[in-house]
N, C-alpha and C. Protein backbone atom coordinates (compact mmCIF):
# COMPACT_ATOMS: atom_id res chain seq x y z
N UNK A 1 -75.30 -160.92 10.25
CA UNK A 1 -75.39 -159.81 11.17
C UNK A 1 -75.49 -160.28 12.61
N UNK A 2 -75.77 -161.33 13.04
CA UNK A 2 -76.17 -161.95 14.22
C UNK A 2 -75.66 -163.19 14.52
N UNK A 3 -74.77 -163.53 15.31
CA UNK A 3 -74.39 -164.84 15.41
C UNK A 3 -75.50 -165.62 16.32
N UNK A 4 -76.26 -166.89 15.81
CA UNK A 4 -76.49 -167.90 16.62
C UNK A 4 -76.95 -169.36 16.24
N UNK A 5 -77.22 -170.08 17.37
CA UNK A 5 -77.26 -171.44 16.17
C UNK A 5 -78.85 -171.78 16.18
N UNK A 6 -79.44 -172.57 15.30
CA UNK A 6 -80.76 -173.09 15.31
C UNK A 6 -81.00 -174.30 16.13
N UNK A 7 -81.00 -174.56 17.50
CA UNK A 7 -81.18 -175.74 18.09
C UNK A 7 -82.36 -177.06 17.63
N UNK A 8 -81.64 -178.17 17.60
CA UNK A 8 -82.25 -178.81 16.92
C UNK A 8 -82.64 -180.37 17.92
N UNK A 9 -83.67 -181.21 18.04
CA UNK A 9 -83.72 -182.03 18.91
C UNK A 9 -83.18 -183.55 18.06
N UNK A 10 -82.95 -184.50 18.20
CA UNK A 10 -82.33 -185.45 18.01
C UNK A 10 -83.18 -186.79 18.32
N UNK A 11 -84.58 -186.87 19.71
CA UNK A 11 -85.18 -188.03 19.62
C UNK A 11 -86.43 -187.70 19.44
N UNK A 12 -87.30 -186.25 19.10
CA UNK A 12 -88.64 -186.03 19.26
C UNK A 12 -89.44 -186.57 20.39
N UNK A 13 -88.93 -186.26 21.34
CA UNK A 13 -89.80 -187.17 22.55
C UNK A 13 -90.19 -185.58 23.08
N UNK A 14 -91.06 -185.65 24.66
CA UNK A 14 -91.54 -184.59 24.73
C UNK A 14 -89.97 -183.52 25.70
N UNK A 15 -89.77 -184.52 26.58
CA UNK A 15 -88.24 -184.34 26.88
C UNK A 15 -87.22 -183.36 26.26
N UNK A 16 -87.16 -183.79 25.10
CA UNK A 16 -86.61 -182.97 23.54
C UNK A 16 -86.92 -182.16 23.27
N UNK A 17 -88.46 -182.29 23.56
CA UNK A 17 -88.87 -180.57 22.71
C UNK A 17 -88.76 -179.67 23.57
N UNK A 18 -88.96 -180.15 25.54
CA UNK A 18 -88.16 -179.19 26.24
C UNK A 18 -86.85 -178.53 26.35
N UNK A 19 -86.00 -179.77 26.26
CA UNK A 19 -84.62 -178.90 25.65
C UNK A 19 -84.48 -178.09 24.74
N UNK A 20 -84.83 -178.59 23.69
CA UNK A 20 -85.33 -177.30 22.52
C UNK A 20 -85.75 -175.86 22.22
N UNK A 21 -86.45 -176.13 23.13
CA UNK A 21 -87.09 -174.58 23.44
C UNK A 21 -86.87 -174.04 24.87
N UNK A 22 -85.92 -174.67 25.68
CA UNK A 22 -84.85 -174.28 26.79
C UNK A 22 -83.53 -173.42 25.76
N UNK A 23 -83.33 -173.96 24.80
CA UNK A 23 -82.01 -173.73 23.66
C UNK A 23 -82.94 -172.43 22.98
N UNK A 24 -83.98 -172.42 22.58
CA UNK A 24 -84.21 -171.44 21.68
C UNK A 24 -84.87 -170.02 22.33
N UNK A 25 -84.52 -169.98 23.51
CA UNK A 25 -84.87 -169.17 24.67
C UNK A 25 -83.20 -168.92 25.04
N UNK A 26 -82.60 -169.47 25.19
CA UNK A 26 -80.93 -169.00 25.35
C UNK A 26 -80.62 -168.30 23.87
N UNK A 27 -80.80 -168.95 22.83
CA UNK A 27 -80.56 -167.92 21.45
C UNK A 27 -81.59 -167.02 21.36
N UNK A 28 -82.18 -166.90 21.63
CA UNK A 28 -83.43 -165.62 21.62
C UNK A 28 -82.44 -164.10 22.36
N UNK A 29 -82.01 -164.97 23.80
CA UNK A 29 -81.44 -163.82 24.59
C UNK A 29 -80.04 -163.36 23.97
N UNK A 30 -79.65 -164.09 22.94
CA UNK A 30 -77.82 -163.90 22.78
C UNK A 30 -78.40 -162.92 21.63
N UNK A 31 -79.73 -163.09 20.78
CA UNK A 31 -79.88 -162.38 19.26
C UNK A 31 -80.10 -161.07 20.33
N UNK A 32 -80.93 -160.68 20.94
CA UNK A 32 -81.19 -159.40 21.64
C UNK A 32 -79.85 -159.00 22.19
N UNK A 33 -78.97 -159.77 22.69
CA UNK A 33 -77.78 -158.93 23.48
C UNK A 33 -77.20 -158.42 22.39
N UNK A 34 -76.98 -159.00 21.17
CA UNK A 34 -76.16 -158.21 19.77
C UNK A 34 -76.68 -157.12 19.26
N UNK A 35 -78.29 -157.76 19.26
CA UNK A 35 -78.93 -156.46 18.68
C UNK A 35 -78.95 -154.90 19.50
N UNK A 36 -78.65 -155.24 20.69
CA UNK A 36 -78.49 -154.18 22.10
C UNK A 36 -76.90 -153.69 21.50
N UNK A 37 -76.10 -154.13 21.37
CA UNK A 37 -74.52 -154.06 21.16
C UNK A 37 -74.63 -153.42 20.00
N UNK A 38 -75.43 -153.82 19.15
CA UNK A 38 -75.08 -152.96 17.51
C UNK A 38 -76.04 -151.48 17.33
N UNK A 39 -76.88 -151.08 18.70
CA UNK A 39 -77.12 -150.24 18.74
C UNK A 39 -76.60 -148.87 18.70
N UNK A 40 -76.64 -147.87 17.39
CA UNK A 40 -76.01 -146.43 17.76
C UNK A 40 -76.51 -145.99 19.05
N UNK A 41 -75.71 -145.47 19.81
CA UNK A 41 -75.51 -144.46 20.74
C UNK A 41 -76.47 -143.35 20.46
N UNK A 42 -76.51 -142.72 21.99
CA UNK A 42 -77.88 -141.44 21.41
C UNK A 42 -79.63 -141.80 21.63
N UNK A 43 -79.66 -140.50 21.21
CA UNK A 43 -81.74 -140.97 21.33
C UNK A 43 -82.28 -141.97 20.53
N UNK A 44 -83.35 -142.86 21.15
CA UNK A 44 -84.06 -143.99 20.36
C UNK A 44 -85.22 -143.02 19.34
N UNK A 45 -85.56 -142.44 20.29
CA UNK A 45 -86.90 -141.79 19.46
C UNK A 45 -87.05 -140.60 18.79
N UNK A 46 -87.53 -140.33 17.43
CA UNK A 46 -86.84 -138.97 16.61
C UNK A 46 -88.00 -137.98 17.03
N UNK A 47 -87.28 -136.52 17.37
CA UNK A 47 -87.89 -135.82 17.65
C UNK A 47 -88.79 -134.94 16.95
N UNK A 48 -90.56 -134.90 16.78
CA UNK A 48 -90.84 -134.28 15.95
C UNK A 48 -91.44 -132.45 16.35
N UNK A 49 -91.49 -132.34 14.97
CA UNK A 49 -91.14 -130.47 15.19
C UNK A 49 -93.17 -129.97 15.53
């Protein structure tokens, strides 16, 4: 349902784990822009009687 990738670090240094979670903060924002995109049209909130 969501395209993105799982960023992964390669030397475990602390360096790494900043890139890492620089990467998993860019896929965070791409899962929300789809989830925004696959939104129906119309009211969010159901109206009660």
């Amino acid at each position: 349902r969501f395209d993105f990738q799982v960023p992964v670090g390669s030397n475990g240094d602390a360096w790494d784990r900043v890139v890492v979670r620089k990467e998993e903060i860019i896929q965070s924002a791409r899962i929300i822009e789809q989830a925004l995109e696959q939104m129906p049209e119309g009211e969010v909130r159901a109206k009660v009687p």
